[in-house]
Protein backbone atom coordinates (compact mmCIF):
# COMPACT_ATOMS: atom_id res chain seq x y z
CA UNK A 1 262.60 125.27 259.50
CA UNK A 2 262.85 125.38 255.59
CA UNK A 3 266.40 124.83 255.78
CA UNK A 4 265.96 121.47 257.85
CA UNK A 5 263.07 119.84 255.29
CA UNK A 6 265.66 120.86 252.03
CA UNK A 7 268.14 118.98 254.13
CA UNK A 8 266.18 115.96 254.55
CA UNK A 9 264.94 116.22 250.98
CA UNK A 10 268.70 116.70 250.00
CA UNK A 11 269.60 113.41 252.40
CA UNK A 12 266.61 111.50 250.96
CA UNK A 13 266.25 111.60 247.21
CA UNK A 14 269.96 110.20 246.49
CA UNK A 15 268.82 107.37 249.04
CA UNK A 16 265.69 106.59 247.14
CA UNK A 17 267.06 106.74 243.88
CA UNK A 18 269.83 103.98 244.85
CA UNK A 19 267.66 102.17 246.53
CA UNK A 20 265.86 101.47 243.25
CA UNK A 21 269.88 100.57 241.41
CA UNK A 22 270.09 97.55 244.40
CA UNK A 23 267.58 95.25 242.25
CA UNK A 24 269.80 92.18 241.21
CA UNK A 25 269.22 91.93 237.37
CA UNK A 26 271.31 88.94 236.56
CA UNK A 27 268.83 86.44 238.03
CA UNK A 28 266.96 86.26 234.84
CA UNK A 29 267.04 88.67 231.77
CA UNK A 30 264.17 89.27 230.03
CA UNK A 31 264.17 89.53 226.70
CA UNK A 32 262.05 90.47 223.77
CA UNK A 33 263.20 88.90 220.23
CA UNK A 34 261.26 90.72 218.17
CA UNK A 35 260.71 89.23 214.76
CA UNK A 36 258.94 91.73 211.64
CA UNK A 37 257.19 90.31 208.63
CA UNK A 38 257.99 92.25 205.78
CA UNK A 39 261.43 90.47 205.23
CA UNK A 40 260.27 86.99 205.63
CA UNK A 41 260.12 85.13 202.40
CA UNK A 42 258.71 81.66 204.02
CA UNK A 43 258.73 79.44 207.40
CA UNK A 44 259.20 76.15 207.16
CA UNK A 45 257.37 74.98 210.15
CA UNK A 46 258.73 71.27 210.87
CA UNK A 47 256.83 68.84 213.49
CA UNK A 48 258.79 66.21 215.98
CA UNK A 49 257.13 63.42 213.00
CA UNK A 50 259.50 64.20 210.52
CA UNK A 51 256.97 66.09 208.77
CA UNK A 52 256.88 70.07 207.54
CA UNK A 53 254.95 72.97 206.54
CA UNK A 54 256.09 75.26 204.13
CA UNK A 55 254.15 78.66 205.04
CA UNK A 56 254.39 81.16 202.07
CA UNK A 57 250.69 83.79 202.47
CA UNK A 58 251.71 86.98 203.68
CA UNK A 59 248.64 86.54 206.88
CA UNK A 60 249.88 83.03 207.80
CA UNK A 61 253.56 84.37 208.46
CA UNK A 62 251.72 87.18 210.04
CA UNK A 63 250.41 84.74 212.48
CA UNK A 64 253.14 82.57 213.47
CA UNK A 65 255.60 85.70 213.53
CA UNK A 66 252.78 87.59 215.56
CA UNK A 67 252.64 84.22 218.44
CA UNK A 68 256.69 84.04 218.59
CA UNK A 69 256.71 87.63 218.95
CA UNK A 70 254.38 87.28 222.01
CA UNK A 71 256.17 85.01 224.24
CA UNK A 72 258.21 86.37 226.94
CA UNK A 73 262.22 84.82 226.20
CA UNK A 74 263.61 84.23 229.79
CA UNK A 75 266.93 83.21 229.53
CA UNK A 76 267.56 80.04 230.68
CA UNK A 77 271.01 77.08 231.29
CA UNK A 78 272.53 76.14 227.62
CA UNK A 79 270.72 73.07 226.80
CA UNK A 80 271.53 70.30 223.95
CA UNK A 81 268.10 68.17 224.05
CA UNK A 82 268.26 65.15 221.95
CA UNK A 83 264.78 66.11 220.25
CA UNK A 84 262.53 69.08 219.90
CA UNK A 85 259.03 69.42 219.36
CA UNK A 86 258.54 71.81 216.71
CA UNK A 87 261.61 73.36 214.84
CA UNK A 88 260.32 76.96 213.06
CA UNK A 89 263.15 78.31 210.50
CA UNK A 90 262.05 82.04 209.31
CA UNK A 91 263.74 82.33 205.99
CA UNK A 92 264.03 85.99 204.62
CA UNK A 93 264.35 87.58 201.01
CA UNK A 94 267.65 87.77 201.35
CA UNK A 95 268.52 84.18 202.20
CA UNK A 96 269.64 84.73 205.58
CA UNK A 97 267.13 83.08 208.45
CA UNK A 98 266.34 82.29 212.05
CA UNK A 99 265.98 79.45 213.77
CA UNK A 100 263.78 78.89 216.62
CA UNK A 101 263.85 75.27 218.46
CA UNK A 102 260.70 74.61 220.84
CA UNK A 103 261.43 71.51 223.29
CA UNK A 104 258.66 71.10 226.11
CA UNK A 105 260.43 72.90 228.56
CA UNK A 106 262.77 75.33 226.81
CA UNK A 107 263.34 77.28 223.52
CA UNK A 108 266.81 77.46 221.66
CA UNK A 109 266.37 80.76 219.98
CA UNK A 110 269.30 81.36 217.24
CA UNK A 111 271.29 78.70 219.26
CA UNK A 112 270.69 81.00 222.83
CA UNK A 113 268.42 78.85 225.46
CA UNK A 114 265.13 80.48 227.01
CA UNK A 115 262.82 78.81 229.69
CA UNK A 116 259.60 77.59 227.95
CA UNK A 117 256.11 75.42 228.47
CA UNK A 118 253.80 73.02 227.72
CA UNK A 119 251.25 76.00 226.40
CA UNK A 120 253.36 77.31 223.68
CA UNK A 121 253.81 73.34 222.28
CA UNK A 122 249.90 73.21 222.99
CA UNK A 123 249.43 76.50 220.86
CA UNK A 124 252.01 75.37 217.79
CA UNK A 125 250.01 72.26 217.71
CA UNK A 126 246.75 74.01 217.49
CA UNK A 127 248.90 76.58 214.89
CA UNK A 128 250.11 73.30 212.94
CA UNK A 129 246.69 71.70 212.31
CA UNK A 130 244.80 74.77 211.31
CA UNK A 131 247.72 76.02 208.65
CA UNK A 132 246.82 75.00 205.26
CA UNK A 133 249.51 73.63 203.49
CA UNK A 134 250.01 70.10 202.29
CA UNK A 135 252.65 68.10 204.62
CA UNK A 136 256.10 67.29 203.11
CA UNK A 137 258.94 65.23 204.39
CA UNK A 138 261.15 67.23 206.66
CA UNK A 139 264.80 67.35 205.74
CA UNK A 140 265.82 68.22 209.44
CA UNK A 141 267.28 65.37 211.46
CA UNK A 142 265.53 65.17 215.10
């Protein structure tokens, strides 16, 4: 009797743990770009009106890095929208930066496309109006 339940444990564990391999994975990759604060010298945080925020106190980059860091990238089709809503570049200490492009629908992230929403443009407005930082002339073409 003992040697007919190790059998069927022997027989079942190899089919239980490849049952859990058969999950198709290349229907949509998550991914988590994870951004860190200590690095970042500024974010210029340009608006679809032409106009820009230049955010330089160490909490307000907190912020902004804090909400990119929480949304969920799902990758998405390559996309070449003729406008964008907001356009965040993170600019670090040592000159090199990231850009992140928000259109209503989707998010170019460092020129790679991820699916996006109308609550993430509804949250950088919110983010937008309550920074406070005079408004310059952005030197981005929409």
């Amino acid at each position: 009797m003992k040697q007919l339940l190790l059998f069927i444990l022997i027989l079942l564990l190899p089919v239980l743990y490849l049952s859990g391999c058969s999950k198709d994975y290349n229907k949509e990759s998550l991914l988590k770009k994870k951004l860190f604060t200590d690095n970042i010298d500024k974010i210029e945080f340009n608006k679809c009106t032409g106009k820009q925020k230049i955010v330089t106190r160490s909490e307000d980059i907190t912020e902004v890095i804090n909400y990119i860091n929480s949304i969920d990238f799902v990758e998405a089709k390559e996309d070449n929208p003729n406008s964008w809503a907001y356009y965040i570049k993170i600019i670090n200490k040592d000159s090199t930066c990231t850009e992140i492009k928000f259109v209503v629908n989707k998010i170019s992230y460092n020129n790679s496309w991820y699916k996006g929403n109308s609550s993430i443009i509804n949250y950088l407005d919110k983010l937008y109006k309550e920074l406070e930082y005079p408004e310059s002339q952005s030197t981005l073409k929409r």
